[in-house]
N, C-alpha and C. Protein backbone atom coordinates (compact mmCIF):
# COMPACT_ATOMS: atom_id res chain seq x y z
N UNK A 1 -29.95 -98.45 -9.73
CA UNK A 1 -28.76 -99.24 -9.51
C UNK A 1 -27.93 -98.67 -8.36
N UNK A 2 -27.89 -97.63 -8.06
CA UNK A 2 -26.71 -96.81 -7.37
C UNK A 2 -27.69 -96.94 -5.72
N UNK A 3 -29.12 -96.72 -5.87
CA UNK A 3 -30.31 -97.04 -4.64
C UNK A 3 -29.89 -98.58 -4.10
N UNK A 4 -29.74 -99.19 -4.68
CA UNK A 4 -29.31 -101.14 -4.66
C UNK A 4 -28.16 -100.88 -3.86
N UNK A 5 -27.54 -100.62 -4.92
CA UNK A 5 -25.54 -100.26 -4.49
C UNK A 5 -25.80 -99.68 -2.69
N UNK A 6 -26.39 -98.98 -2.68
CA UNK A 6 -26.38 -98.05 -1.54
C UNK A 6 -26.99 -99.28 -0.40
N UNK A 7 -27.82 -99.59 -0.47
CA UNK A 7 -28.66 -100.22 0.43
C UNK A 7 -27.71 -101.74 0.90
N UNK A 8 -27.10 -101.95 -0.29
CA UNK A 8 -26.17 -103.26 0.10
C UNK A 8 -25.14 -102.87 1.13
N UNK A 9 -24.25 -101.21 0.61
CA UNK A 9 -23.38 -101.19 1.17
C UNK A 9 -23.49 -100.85 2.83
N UNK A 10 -24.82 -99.87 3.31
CA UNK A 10 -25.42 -99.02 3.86
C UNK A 10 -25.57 -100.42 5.47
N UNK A 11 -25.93 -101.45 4.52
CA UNK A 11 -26.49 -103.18 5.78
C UNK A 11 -25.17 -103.58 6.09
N UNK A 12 -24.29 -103.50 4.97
CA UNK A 12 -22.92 -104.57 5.44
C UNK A 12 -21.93 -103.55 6.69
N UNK A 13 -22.14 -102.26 6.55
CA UNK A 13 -21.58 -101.35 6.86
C UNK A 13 -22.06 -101.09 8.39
N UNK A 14 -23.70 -101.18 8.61
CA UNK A 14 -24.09 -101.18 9.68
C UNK A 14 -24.12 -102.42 10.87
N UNK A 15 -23.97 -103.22 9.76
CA UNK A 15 -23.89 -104.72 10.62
C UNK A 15 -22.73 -104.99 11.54
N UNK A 16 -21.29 -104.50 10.76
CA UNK A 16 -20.00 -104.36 10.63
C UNK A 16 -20.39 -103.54 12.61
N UNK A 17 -20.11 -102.32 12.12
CA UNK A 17 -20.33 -101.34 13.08
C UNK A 17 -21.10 -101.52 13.92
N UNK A 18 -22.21 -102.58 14.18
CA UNK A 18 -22.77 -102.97 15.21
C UNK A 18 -22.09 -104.31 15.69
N UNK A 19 -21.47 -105.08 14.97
CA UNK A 19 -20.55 -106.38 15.69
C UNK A 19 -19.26 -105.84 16.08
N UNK A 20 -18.69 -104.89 15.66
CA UNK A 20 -17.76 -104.47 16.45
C UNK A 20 -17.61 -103.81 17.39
N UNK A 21 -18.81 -102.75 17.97
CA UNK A 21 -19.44 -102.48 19.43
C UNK A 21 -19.92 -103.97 20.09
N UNK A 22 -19.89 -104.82 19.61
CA UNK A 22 -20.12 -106.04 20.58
C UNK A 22 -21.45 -106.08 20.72
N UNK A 23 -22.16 -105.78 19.73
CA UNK A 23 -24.04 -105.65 19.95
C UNK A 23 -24.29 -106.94 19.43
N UNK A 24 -25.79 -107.59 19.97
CA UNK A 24 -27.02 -108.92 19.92
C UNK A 24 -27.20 -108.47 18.56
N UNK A 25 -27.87 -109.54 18.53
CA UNK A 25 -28.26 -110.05 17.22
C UNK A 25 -29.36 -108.71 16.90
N UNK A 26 -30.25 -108.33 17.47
CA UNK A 26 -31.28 -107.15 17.58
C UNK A 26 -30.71 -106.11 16.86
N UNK A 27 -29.21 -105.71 17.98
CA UNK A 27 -28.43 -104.49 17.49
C UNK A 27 -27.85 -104.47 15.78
N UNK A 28 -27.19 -105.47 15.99
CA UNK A 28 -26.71 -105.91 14.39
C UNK A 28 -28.15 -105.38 13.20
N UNK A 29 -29.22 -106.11 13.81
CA UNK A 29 -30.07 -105.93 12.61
C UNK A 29 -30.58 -104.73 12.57
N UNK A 30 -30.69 -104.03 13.33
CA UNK A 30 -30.96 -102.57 13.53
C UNK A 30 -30.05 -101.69 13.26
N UNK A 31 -28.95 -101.76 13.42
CA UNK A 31 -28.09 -100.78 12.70
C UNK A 31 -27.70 -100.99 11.38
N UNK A 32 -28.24 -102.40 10.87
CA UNK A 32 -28.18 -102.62 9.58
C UNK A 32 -29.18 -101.82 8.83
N UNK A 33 -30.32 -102.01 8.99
CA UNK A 33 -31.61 -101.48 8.88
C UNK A 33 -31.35 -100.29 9.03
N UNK A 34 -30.74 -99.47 9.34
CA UNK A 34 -30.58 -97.80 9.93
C UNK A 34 -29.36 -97.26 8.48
N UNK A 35 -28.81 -97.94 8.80
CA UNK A 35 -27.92 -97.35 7.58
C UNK A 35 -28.09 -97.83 6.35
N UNK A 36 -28.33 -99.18 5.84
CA UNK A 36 -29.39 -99.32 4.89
C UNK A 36 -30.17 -98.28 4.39
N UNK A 37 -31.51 -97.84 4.99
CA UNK A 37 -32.15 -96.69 4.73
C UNK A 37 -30.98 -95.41 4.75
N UNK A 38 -30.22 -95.12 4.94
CA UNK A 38 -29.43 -93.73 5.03
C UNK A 38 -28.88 -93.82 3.49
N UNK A 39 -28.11 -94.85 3.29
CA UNK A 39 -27.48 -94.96 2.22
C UNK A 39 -28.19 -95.30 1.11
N UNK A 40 -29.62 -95.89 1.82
CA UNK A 40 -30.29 -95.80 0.05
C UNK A 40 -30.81 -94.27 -0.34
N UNK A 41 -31.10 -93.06 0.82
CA UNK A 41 -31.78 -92.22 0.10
C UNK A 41 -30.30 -91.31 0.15
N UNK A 42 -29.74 -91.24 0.17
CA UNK A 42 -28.30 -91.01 -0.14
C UNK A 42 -27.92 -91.15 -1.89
N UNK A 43 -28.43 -92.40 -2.01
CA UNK A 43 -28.28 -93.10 -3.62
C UNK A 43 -29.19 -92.35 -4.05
N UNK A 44 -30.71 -92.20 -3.49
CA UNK A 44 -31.79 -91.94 -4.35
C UNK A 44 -31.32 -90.57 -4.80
N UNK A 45 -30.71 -89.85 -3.61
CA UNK A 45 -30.55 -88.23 -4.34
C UNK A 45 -29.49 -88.17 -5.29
N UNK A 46 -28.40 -88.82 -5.05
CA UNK A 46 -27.49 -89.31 -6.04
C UNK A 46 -27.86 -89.24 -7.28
N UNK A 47 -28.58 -90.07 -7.45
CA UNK A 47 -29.36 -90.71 -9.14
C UNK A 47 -30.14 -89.45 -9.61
N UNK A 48 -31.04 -88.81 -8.58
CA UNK A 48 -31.51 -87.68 -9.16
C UNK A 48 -30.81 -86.71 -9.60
N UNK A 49 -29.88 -86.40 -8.75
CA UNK A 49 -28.97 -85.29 -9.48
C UNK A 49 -28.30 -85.45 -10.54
N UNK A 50 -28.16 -86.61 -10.91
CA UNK A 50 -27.19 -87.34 -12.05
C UNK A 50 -28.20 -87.30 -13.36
N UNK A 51 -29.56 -87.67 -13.29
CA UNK A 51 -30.54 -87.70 -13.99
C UNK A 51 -30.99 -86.33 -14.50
N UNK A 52 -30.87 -85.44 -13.46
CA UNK A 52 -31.21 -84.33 -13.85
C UNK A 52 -30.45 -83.22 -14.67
N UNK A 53 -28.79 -83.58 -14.23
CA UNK A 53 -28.35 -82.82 -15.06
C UNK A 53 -27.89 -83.42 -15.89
N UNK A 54 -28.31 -84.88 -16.69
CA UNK A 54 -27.86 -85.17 -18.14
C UNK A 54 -28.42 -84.86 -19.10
N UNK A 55 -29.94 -83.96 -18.86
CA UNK A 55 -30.90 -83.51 -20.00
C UNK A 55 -29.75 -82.31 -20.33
């Protein structure tokens, strides 16, 4: 859930930050795509650490 969370916020965030440098349609989707992946393994370690120390 928190990998999801991440990946949603990670596209809207990069998209954002690439239309407000004034970047093509290319740029937009690529910096979406870039932080997307950042923020999902961001989440993924997230969840692990959370997982790991609830045993």
């Amino acid at each position: 859930m928190i990998v999801i969370f991440g990946v949603l916020l990670g596209a809207v965030t990069g998209a954002l930050l690439a239309r407000r440098r004034k970047g093509k349609l290319a740029d937009i989707l690529q910096y979406a795509f870039v932080y997307a992946l950042m923020f999902a393994l961001v989440g993924l370690f997230v969840t692990l650490i959370i997982h790991r120390n609830a045993l």
